[in-house]
PDB file of N, CA and C in Angstrom:
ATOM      1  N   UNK A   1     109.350 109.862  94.196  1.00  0.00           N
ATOM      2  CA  UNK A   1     108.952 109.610  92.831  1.00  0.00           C
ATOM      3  C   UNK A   1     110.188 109.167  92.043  1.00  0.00           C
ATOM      4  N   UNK A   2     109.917 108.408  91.318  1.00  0.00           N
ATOM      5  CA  UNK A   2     111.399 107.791  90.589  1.00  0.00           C
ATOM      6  C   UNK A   2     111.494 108.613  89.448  1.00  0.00           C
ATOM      7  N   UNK A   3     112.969 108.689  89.312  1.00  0.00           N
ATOM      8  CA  UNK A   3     113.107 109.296  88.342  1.00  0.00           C
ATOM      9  C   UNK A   3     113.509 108.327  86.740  1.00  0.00           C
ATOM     10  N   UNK A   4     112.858 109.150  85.668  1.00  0.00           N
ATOM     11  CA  UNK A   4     113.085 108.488  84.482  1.00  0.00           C
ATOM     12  C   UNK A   4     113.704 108.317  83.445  1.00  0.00           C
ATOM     13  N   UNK A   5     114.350 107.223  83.185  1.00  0.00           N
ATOM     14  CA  UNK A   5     115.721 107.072  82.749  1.00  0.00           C
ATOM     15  C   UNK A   5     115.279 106.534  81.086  1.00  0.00           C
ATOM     16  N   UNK A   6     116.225 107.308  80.535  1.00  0.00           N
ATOM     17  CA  UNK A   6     116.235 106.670  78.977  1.00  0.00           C
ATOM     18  C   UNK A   6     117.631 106.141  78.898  1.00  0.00           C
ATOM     19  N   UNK A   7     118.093 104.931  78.581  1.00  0.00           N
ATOM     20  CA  UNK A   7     119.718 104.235  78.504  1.00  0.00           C
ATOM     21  C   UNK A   7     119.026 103.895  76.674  1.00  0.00           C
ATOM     22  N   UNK A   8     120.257 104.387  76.215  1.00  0.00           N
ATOM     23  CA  UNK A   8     120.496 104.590  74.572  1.00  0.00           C
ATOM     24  C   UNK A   8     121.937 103.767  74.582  1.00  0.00           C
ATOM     25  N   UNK A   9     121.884 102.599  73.377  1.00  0.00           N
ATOM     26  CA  UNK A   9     123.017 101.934  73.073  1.00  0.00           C
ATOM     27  C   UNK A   9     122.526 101.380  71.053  1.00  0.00           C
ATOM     28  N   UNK A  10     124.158 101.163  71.203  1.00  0.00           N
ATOM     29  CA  UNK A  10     123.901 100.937  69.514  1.00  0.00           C
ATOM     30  C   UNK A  10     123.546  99.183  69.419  1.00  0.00           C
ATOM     31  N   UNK A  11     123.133  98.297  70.587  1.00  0.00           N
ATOM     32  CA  UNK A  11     122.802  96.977  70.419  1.00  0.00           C
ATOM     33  C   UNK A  11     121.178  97.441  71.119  1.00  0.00           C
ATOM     34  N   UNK A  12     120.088  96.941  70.917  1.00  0.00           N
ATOM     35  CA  UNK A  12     119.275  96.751  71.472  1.00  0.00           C
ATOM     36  C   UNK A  12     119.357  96.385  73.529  1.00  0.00           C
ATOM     37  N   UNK A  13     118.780  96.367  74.203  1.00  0.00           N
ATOM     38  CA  UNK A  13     119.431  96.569  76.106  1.00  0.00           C
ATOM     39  C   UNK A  13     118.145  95.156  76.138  1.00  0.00           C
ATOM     40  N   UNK A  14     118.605  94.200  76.912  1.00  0.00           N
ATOM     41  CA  UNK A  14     117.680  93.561  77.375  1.00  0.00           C
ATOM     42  C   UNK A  14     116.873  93.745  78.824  1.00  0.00           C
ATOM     43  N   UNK A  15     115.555  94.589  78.029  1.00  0.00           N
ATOM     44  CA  UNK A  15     115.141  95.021  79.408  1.00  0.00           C
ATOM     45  C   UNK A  15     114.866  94.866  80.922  1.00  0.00           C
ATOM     46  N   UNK A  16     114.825  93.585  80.823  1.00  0.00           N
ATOM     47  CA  UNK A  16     114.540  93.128  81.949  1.00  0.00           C
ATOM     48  C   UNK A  16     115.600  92.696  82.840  1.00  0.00           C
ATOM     49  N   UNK A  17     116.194  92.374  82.122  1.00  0.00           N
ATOM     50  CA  UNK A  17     117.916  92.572  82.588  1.00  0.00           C
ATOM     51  C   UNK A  17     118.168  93.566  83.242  1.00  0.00           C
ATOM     52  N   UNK A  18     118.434  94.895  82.699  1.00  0.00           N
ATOM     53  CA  UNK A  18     118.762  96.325  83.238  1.00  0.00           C
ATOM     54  C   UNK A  18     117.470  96.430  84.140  1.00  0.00           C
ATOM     55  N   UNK A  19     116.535  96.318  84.201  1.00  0.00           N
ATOM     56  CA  UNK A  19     115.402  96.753  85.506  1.00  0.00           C
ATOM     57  C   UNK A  19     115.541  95.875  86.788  1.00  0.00           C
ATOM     58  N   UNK A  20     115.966  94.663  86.252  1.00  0.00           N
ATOM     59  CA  UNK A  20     116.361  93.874  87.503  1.00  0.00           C
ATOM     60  C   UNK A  20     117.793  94.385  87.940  1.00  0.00           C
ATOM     61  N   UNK A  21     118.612  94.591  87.092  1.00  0.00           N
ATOM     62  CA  UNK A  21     120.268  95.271  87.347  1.00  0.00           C
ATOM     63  C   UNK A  21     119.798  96.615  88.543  1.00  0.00           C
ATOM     64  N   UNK A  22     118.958  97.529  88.077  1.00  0.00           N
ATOM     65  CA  UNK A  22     119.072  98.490  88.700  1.00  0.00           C
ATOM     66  C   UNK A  22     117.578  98.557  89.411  1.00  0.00           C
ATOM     67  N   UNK A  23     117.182  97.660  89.862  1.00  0.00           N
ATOM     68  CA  UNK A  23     115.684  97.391  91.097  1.00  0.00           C
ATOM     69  C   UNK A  23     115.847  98.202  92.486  1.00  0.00           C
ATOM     70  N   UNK A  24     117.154  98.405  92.894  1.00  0.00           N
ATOM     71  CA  UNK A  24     117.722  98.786  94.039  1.00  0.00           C
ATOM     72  C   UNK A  24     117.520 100.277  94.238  1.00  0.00           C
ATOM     73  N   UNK A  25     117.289 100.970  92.882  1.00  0.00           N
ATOM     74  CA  UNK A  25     117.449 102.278  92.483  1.00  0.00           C
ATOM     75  C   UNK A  25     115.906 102.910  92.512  1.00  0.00           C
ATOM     76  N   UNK A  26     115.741 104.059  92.761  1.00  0.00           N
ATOM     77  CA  UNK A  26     114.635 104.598  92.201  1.00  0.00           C
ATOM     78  C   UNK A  26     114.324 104.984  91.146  1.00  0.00           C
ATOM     79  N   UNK A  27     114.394 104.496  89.841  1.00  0.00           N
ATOM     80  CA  UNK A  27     114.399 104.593  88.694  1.00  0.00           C
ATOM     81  C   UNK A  27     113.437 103.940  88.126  1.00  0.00           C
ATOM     82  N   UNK A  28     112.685 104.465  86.620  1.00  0.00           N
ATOM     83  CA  UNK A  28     111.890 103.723  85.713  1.00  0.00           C
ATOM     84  C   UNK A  28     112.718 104.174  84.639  1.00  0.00           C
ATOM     85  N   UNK A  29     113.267 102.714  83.879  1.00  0.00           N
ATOM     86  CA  UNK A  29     113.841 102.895  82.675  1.00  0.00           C
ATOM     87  C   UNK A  29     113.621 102.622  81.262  1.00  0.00           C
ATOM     88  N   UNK A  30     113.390 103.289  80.392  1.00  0.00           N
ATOM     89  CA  UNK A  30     113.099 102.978  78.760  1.00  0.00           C
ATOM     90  C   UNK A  30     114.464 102.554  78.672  1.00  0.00           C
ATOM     91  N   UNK A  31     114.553 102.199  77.345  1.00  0.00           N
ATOM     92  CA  UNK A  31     115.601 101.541  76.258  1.00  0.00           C
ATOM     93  C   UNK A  31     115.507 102.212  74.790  1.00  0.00           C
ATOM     94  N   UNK A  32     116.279 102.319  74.153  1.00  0.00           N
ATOM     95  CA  UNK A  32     116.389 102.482  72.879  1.00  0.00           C
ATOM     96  C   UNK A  32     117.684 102.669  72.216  1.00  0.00           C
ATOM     97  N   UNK A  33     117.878 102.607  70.544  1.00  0.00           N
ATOM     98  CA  UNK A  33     118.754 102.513  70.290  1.00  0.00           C
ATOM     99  C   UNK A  33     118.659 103.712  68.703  1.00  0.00           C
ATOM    100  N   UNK A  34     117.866 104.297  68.930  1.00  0.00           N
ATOM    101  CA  UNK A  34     118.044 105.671  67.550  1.00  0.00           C
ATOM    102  C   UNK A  34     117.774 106.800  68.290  1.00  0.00           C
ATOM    103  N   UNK A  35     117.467 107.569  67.096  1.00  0.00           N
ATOM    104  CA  UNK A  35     117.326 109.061  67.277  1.00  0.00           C
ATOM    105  C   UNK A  35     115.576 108.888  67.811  1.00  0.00           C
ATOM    106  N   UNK A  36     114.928 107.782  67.016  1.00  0.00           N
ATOM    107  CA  UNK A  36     113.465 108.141  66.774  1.00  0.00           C
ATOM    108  C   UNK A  36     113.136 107.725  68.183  1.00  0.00           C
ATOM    109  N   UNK A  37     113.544 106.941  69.059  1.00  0.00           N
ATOM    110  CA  UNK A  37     113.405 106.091  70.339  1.00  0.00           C
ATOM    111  C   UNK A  37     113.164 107.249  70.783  1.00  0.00           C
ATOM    112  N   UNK A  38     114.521 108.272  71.343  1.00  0.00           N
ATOM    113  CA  UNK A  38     114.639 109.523  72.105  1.00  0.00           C
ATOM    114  C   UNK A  38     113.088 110.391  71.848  1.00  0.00           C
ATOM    115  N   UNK A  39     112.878 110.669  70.590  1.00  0.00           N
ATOM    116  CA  UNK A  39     111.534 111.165  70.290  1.00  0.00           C
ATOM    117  C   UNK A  39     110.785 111.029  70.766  1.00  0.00           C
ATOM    118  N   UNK A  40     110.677 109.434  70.801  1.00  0.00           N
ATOM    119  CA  UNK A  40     109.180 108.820  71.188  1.00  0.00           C
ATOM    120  C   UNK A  40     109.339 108.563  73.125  1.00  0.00           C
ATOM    121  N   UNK A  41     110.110 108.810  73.669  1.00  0.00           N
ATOM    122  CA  UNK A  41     110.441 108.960  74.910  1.00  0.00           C
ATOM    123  C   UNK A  41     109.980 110.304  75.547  1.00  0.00           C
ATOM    124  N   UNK A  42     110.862 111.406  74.426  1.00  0.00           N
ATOM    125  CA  UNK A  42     110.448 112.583  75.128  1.00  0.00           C
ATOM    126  C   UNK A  42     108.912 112.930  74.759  1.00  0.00           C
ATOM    127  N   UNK A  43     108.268 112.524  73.878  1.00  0.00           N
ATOM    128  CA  UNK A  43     106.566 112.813  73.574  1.00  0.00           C
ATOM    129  C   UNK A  43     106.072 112.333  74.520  1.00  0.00           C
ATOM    130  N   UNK A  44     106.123 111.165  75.192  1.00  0.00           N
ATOM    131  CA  UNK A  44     105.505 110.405  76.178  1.00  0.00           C
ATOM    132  C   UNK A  44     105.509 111.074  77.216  1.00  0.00           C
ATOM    133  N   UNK A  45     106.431 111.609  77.357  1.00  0.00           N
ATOM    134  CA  UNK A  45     106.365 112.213  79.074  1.00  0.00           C
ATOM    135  C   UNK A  45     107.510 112.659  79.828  1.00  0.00           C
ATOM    136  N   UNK A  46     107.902 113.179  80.393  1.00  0.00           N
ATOM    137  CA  UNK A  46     109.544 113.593  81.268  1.00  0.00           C
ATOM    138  C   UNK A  46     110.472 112.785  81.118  1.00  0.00           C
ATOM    139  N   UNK A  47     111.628 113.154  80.442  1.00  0.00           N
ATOM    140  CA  UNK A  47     112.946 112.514  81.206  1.00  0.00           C
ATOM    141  C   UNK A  47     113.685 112.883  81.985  1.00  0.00           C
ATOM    142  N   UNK A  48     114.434 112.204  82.862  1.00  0.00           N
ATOM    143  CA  UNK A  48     115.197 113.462  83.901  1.00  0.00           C
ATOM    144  C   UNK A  48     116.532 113.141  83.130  1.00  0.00           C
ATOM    145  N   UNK A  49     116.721 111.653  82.675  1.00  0.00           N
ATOM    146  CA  UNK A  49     118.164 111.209  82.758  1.00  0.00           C
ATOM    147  C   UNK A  49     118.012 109.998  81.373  1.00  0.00           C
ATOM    148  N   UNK A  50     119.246 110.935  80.498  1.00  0.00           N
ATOM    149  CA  UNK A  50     119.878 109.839  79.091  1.00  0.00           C
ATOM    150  C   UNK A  50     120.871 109.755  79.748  1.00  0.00           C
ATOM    151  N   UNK A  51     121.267 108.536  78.710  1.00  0.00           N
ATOM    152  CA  UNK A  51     122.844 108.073  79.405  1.00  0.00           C
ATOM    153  C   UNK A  51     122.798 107.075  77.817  1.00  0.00           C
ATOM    154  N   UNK A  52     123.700 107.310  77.200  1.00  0.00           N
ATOM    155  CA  UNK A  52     124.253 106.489  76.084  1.00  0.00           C
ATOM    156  C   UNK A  52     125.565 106.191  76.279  1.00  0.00           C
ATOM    157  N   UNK A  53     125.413 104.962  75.278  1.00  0.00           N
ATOM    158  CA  UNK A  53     126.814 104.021  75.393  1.00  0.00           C
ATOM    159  C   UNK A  53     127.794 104.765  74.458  1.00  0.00           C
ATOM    160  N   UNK A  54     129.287 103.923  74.263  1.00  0.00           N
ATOM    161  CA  UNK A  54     129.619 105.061  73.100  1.00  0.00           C
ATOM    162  C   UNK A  54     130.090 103.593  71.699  1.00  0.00           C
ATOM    163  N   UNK A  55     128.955 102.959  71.491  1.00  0.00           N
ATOM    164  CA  UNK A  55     128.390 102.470  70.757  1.00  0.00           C
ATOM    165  C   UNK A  55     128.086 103.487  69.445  1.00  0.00           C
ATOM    166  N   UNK A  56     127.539 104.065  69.962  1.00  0.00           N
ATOM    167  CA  UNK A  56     126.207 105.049  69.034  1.00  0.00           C
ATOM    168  C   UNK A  56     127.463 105.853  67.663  1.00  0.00           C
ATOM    169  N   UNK A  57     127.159 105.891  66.963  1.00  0.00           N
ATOM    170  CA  UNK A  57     128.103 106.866  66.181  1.00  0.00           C
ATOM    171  C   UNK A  57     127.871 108.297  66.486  1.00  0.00           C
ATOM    172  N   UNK A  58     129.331 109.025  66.164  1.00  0.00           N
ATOM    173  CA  UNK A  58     128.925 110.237  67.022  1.00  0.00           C
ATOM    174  C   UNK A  58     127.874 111.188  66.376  1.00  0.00           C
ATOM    175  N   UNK A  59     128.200 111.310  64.769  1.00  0.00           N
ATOM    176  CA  UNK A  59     126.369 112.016  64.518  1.00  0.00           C
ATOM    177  C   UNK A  59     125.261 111.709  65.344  1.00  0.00           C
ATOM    178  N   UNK A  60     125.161 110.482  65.157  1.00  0.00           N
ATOM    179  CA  UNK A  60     123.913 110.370  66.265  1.00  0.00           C
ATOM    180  C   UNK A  60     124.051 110.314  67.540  1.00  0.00           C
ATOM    181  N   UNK A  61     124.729 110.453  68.589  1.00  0.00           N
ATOM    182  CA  UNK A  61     125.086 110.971  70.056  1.00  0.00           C
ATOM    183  C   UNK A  61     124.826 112.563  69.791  1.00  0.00           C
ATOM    184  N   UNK A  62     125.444 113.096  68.993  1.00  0.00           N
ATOM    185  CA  UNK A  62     124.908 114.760  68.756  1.00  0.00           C
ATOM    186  C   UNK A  62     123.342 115.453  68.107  1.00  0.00           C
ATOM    187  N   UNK A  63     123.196 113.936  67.636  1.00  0.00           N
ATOM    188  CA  UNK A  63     121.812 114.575  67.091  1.00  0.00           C
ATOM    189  C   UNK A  63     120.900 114.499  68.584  1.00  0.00           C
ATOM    190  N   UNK A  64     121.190 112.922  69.208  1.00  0.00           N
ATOM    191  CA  UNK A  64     120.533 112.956  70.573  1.00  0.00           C
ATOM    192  C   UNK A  64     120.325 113.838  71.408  1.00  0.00           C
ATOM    193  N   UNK A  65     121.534 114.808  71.947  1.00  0.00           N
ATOM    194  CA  UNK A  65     122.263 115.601  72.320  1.00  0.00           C
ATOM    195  C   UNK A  65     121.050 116.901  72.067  1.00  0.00           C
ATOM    196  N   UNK A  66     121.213 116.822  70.969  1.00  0.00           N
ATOM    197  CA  UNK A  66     120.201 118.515  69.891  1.00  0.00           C
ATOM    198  C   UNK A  66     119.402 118.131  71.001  1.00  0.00           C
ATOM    199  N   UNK A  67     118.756 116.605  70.052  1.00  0.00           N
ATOM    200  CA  UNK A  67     117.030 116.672  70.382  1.00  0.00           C
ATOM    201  C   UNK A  67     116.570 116.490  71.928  1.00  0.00           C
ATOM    202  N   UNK A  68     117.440 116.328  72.993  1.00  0.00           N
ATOM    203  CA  UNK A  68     116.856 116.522  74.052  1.00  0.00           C
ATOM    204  C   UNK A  68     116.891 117.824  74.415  1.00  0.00           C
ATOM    205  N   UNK A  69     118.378 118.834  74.393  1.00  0.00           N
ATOM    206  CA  UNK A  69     117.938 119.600  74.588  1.00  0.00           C
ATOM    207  C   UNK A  69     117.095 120.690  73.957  1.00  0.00           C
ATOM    208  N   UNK A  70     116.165 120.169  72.538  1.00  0.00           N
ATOM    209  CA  UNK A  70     115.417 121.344  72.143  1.00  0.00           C
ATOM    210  C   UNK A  70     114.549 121.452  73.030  1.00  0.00           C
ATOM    211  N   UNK A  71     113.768 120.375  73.108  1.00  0.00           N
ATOM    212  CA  UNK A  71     112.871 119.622  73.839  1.00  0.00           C
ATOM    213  C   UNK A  71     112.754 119.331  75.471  1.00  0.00           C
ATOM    214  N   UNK A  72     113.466 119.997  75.931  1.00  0.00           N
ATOM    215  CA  UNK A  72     113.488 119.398  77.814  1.00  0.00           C
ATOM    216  C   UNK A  72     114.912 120.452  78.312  1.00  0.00           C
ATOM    217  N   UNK A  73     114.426 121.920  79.203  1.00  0.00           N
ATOM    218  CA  UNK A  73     115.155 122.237  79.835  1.00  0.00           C
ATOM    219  C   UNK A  73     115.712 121.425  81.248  1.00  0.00           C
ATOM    220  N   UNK A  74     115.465 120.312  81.595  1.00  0.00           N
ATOM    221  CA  UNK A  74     115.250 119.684  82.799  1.00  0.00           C
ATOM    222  C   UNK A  74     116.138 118.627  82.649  1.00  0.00           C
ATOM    223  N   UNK A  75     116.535 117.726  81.473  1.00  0.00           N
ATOM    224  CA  UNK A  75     116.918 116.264  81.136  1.00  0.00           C
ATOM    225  C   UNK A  75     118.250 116.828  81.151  1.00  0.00           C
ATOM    226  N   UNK A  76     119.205 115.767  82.438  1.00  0.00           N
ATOM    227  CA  UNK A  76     120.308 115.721  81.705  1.00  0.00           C
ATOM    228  C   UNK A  76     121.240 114.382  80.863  1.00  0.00           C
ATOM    229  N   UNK A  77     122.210 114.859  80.393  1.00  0.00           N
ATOM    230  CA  UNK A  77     122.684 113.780  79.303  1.00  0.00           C
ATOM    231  C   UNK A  77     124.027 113.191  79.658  1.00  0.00           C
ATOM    232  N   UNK A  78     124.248 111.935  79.408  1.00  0.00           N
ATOM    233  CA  UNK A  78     125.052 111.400  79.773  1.00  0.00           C
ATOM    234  C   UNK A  78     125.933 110.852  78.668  1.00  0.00           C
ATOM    235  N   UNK A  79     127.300 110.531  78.331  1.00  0.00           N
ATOM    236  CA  UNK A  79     127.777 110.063  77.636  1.00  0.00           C
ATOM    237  C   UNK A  79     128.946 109.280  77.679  1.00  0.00           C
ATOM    238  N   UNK A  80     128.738 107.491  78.064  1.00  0.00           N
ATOM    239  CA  UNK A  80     129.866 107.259  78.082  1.00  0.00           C
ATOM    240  C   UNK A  80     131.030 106.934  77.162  1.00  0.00           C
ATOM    241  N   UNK A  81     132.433 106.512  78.004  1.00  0.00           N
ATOM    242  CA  UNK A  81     133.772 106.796  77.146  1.00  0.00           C
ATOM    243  C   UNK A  81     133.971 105.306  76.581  1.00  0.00           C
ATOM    244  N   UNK A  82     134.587 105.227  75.491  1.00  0.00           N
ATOM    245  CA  UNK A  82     134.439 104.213  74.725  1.00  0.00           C
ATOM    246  C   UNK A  82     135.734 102.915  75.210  1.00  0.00           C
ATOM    247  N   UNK A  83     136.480 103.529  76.041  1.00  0.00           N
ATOM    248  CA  UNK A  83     137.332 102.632  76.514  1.00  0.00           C
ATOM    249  C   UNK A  83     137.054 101.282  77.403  1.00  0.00           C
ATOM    250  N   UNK A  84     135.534 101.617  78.072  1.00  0.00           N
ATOM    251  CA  UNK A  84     135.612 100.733  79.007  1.00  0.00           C
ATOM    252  C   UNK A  84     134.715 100.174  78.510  1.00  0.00           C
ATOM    253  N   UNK A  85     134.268  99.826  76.931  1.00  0.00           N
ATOM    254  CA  UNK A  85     133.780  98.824  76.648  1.00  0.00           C
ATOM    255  C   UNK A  85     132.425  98.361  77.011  1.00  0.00           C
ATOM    256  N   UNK A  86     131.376  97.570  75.913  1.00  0.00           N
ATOM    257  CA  UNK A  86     130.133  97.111  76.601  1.00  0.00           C
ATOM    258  C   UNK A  86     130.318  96.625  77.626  1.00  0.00           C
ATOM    259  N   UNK A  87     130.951  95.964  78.549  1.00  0.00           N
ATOM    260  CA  UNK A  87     131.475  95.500  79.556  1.00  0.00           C
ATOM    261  C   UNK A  87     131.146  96.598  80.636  1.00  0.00           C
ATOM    262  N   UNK A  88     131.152  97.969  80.302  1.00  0.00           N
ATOM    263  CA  UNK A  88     131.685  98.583  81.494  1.00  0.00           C
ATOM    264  C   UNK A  88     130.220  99.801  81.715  1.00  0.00           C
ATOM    265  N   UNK A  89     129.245  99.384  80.532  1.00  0.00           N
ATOM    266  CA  UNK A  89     128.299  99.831  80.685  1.00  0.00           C
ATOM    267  C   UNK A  89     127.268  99.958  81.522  1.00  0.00           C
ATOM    268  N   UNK A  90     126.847  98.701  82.360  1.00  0.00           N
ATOM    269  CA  UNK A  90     126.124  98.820  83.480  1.00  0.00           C
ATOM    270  C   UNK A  90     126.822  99.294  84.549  1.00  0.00           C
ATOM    271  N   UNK A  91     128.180  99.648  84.994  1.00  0.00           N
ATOM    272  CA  UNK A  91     128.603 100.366  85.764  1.00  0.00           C
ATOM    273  C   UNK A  91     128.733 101.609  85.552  1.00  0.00           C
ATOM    274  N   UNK A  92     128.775 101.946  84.694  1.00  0.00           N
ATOM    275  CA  UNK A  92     128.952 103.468  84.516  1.00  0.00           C
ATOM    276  C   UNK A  92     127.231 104.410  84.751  1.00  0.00           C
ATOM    277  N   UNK A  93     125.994 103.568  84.319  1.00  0.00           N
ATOM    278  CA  UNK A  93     124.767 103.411  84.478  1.00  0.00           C
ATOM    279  C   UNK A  93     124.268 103.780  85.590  1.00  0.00           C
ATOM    280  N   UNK A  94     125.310 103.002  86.299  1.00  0.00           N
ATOM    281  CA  UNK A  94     124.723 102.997  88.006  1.00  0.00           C
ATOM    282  C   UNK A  94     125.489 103.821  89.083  1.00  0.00           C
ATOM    283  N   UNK A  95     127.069 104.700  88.258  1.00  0.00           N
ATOM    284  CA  UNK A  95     127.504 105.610  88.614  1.00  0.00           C
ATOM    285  C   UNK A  95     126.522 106.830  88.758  1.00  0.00           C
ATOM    286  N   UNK A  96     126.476 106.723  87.486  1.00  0.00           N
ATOM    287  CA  UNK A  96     125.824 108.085  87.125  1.00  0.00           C
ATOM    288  C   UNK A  96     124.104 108.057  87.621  1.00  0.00           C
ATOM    289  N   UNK A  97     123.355 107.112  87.726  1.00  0.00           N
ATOM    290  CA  UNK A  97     122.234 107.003  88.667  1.00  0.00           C
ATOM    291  C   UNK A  97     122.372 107.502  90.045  1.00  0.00           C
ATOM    292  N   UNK A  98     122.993 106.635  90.594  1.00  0.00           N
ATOM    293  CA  UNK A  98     123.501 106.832  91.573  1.00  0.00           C
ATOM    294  C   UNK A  98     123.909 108.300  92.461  1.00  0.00           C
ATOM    295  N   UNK A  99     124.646 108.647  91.403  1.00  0.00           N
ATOM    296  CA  UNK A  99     125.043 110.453  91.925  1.00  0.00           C
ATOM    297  C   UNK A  99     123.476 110.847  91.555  1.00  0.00           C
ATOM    298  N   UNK A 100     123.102 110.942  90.930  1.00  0.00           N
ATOM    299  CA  UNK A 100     121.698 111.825  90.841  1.00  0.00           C
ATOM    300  C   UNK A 100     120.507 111.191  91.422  1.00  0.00           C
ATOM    301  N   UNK A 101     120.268 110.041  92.050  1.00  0.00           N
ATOM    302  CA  UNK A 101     119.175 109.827  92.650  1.00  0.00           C
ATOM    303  C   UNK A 101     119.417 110.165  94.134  1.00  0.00           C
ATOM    304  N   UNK A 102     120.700 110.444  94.494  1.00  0.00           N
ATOM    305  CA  UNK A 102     120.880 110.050  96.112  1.00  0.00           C
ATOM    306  C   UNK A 102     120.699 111.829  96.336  1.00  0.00           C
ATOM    307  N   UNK A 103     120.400 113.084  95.659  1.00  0.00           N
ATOM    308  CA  UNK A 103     119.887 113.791  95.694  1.00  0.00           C
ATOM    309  C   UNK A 103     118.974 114.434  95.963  1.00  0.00           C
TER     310      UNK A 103
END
């Protein structure tokens, strides 16, 4: 069963892009870029796996942060480091996929 991925960035993700990027993976991935996205993600149904860019300002990486874990003992959260740039985002994506799908 694939597991389900929410990727949070402060530009909008072109989806089809990232689903073809990561096809290889067992993953189904949402997109979003607020607090309200995360909401409407976790109402819908399970997440196993956020992963935000460090785009996001940090209030809102911490509010993210809150609201998954009020909401989902199960989801974990990801946060990347701001050094390696939008550039370095789909790798870090597929790091961190990666370690947790091959599980």
């Amino acid at each position: 069963m694939p597991k389900n991925v929410l990727l949070l960035g402060r530009k909008p993700f072109d989806d089809a892009s990232i689903r073809a990027d990561l096809s290889d993976l067992d993953v189904a991935v949402q997109t979003g870029t607020t607090i309200e996205d995360v909401s409407r993600a976790l109402a819908a149904g399970p997440v196993d796996i956020v992963i935000m860019g460090a785009g996001l300002d940090l209030d809102t990486r911490l509010a993210i942060v809150r609201e998954v874990f009020e909401v989902s003992t199960s989801t974990s959260v990801h946060m990347k480091d701001r050094d390696s740039g939008q550039a370095g985002m789909l790798q870090f994506v597929r790091g961190v996929l990666q370690g947790l799908t091959s599980r």
